[in-house]
N, C-alpha and C. Protein backbone atom coordinates (compact mmCIF):
# COMPACT_ATOMS: atom_id res chain seq x y z
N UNK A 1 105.68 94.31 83.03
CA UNK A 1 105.30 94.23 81.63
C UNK A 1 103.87 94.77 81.51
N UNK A 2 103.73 95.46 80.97
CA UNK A 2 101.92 96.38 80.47
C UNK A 2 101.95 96.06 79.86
N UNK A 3 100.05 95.78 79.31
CA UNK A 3 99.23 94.89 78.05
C UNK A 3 99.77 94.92 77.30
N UNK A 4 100.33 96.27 76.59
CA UNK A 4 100.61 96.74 74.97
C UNK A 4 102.05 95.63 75.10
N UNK A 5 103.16 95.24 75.86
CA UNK A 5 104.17 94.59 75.86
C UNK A 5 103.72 92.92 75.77
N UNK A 6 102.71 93.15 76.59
CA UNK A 6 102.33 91.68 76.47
C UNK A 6 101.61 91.37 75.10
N UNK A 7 100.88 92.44 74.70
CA UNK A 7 100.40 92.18 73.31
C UNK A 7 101.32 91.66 71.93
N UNK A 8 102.17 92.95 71.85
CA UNK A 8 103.51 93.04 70.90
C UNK A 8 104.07 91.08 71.20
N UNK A 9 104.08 90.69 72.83
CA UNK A 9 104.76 89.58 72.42
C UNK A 9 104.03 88.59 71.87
N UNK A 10 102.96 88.63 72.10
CA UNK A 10 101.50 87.49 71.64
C UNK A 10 101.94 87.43 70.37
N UNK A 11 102.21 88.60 69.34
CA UNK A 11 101.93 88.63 67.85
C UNK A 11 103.32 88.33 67.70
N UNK A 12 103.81 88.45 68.17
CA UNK A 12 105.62 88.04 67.95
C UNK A 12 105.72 86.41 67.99
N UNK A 13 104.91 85.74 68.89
CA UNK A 13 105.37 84.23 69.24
C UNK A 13 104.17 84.20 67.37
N UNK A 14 103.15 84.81 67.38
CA UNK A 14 102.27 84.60 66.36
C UNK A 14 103.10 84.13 65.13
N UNK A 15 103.84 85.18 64.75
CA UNK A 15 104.23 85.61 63.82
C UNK A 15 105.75 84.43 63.71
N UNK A 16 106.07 83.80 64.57
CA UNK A 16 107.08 82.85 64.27
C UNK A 16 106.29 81.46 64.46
N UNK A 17 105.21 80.96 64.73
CA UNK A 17 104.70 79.95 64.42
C UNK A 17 104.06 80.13 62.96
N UNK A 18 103.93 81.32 62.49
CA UNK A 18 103.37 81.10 60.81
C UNK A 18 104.84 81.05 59.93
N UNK A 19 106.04 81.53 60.84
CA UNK A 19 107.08 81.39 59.93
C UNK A 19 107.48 80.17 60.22
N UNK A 20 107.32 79.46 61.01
CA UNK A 20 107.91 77.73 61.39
C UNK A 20 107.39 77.24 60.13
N UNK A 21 105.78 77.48 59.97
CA UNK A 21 104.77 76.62 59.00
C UNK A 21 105.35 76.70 58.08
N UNK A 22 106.46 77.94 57.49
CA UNK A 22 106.47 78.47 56.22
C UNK A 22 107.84 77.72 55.85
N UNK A 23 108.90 77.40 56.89
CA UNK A 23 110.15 76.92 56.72
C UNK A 23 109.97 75.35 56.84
N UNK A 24 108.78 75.21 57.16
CA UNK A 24 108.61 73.50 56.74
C UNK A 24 107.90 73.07 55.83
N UNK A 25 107.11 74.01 55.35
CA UNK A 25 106.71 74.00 53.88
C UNK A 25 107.85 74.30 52.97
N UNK A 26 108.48 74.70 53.22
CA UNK A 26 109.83 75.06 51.94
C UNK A 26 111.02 73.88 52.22
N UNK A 27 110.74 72.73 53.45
CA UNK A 27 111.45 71.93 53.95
C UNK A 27 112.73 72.56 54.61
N UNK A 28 113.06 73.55 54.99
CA UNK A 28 113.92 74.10 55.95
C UNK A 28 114.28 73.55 57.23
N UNK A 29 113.27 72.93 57.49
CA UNK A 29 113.20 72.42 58.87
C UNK A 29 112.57 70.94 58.74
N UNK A 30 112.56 69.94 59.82
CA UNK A 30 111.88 68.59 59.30
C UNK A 30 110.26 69.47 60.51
N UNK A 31 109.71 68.09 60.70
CA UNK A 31 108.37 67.92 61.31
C UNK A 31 108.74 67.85 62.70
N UNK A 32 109.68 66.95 63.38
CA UNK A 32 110.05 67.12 64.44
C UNK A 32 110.35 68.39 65.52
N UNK A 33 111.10 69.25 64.56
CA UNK A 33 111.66 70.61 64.73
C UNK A 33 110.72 71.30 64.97
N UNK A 34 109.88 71.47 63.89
CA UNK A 34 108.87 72.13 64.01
C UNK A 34 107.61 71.53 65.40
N UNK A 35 107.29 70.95 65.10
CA UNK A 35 106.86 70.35 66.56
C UNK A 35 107.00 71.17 67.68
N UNK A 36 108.46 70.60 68.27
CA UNK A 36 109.01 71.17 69.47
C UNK A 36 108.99 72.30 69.55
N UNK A 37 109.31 73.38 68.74
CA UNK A 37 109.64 74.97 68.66
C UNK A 37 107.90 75.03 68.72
N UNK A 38 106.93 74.70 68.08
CA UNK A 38 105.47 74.77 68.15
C UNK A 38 105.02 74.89 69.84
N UNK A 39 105.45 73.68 70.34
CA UNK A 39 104.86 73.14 71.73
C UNK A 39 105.52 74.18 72.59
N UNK A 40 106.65 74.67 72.52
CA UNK A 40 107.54 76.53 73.27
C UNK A 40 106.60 77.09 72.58
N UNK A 41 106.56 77.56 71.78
CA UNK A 41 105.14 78.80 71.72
C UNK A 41 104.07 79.13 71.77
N UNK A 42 103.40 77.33 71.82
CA UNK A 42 102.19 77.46 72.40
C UNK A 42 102.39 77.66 73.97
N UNK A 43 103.15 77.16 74.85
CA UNK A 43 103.25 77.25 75.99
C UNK A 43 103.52 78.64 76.45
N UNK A 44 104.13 79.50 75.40
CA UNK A 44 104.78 80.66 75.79
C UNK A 44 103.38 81.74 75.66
N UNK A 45 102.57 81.37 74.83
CA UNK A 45 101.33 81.96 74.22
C UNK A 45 100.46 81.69 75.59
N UNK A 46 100.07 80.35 75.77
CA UNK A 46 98.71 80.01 77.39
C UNK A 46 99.75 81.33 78.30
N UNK A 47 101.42 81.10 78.50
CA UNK A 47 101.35 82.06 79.39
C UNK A 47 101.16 83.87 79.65
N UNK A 48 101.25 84.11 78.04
CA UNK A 48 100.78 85.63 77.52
C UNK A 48 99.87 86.08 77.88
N UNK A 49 98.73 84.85 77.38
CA UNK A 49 97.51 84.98 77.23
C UNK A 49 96.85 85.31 78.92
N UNK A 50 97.49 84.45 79.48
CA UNK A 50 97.15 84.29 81.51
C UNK A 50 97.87 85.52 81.96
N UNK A 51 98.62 85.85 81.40
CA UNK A 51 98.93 87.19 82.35
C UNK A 51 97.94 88.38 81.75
N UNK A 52 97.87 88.32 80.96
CA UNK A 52 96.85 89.57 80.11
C UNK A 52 95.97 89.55 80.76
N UNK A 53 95.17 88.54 80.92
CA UNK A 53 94.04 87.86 81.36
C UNK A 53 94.17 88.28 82.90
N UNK A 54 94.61 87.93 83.91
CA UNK A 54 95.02 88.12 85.52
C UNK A 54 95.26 89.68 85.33
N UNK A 55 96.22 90.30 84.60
CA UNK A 55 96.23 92.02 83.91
C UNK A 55 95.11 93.14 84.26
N UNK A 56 93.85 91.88 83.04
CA UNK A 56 93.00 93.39 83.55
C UNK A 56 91.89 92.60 84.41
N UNK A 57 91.43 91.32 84.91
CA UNK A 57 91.13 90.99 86.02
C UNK A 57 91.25 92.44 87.12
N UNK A 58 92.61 92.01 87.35
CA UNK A 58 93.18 93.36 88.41
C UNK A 58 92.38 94.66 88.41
N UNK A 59 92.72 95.17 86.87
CA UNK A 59 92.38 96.97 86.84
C UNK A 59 90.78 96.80 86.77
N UNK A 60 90.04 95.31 86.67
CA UNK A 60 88.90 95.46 86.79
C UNK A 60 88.30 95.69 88.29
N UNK A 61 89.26 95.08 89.17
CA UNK A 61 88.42 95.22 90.72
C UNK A 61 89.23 95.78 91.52
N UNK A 62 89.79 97.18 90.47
CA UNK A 62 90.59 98.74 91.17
C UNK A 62 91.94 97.74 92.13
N UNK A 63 92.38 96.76 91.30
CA UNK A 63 94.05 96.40 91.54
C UNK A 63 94.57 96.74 90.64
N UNK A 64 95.95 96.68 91.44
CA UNK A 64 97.02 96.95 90.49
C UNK A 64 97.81 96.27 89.69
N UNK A 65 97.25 95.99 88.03
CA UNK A 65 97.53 94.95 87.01
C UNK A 65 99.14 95.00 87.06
N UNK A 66 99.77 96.09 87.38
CA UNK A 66 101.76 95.92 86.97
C UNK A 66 101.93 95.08 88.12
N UNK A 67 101.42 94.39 89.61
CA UNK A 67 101.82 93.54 90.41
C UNK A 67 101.43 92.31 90.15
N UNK A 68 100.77 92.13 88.98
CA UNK A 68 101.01 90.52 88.06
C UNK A 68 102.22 90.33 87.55
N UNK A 69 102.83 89.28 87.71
CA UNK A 69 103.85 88.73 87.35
C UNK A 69 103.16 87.07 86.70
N UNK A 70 103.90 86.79 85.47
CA UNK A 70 103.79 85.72 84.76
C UNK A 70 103.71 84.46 85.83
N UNK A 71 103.07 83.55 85.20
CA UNK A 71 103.41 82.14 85.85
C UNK A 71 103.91 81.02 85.46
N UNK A 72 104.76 80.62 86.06
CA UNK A 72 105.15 79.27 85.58
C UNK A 72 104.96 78.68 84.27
N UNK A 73 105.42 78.32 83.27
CA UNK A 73 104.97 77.50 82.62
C UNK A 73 104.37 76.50 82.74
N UNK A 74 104.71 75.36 83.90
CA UNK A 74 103.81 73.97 84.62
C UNK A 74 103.06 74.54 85.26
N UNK A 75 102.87 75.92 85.89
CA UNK A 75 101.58 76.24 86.22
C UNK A 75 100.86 76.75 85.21
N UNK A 76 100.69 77.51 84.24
CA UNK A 76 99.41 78.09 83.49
C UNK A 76 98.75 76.48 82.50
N UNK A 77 100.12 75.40 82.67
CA UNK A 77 99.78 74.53 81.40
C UNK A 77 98.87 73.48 81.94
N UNK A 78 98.93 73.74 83.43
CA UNK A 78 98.08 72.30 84.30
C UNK A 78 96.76 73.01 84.79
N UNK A 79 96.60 74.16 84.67
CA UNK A 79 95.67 74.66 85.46
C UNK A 79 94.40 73.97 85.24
N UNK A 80 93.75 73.31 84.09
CA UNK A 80 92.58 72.37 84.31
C UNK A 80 92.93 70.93 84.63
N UNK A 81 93.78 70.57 85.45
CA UNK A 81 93.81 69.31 85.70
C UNK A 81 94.38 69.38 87.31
């Protein structure tokens, strides 16, 4: 996956947490729902964000950013504890 893919998905998880907001403001969905689908895209987002991040780490110290591969979800979500 290259930045620009990882980017496109950043604004993609973006762009369905402002539509969650919008289908529970119109009551489409309860609070619960929204919640859970929230807490998957924030999780899905820390892990976007960590590979981007590890990405150009890489091309900064002349590695090769395409031999990053994503991590775990229980790993990017524990990493300060």
């Amino acid at each position: 996956m290259d930045d620009k893919t990882v980017l496109g998905r950043i604004h993609g998880l973006v762009d369905e947490e402002h539509k969650l907001r919008q289908q529970l403001g119109r009551g489409e969905i309860n609070s619960d729902e929204e919640h859970a689908r929230l807490k998957e895209l924030e999780e899905a987002l820390d892990q976007c964000w960590d590979l981007l991040r590890r990405r150009r780490a890489a091309r900064e110290v002349g590695n090769d950013p395409d031999a990053e591969q994503a991590h775990s979800t229980g790993e990017v979500e524990n990493y300060l504890q």
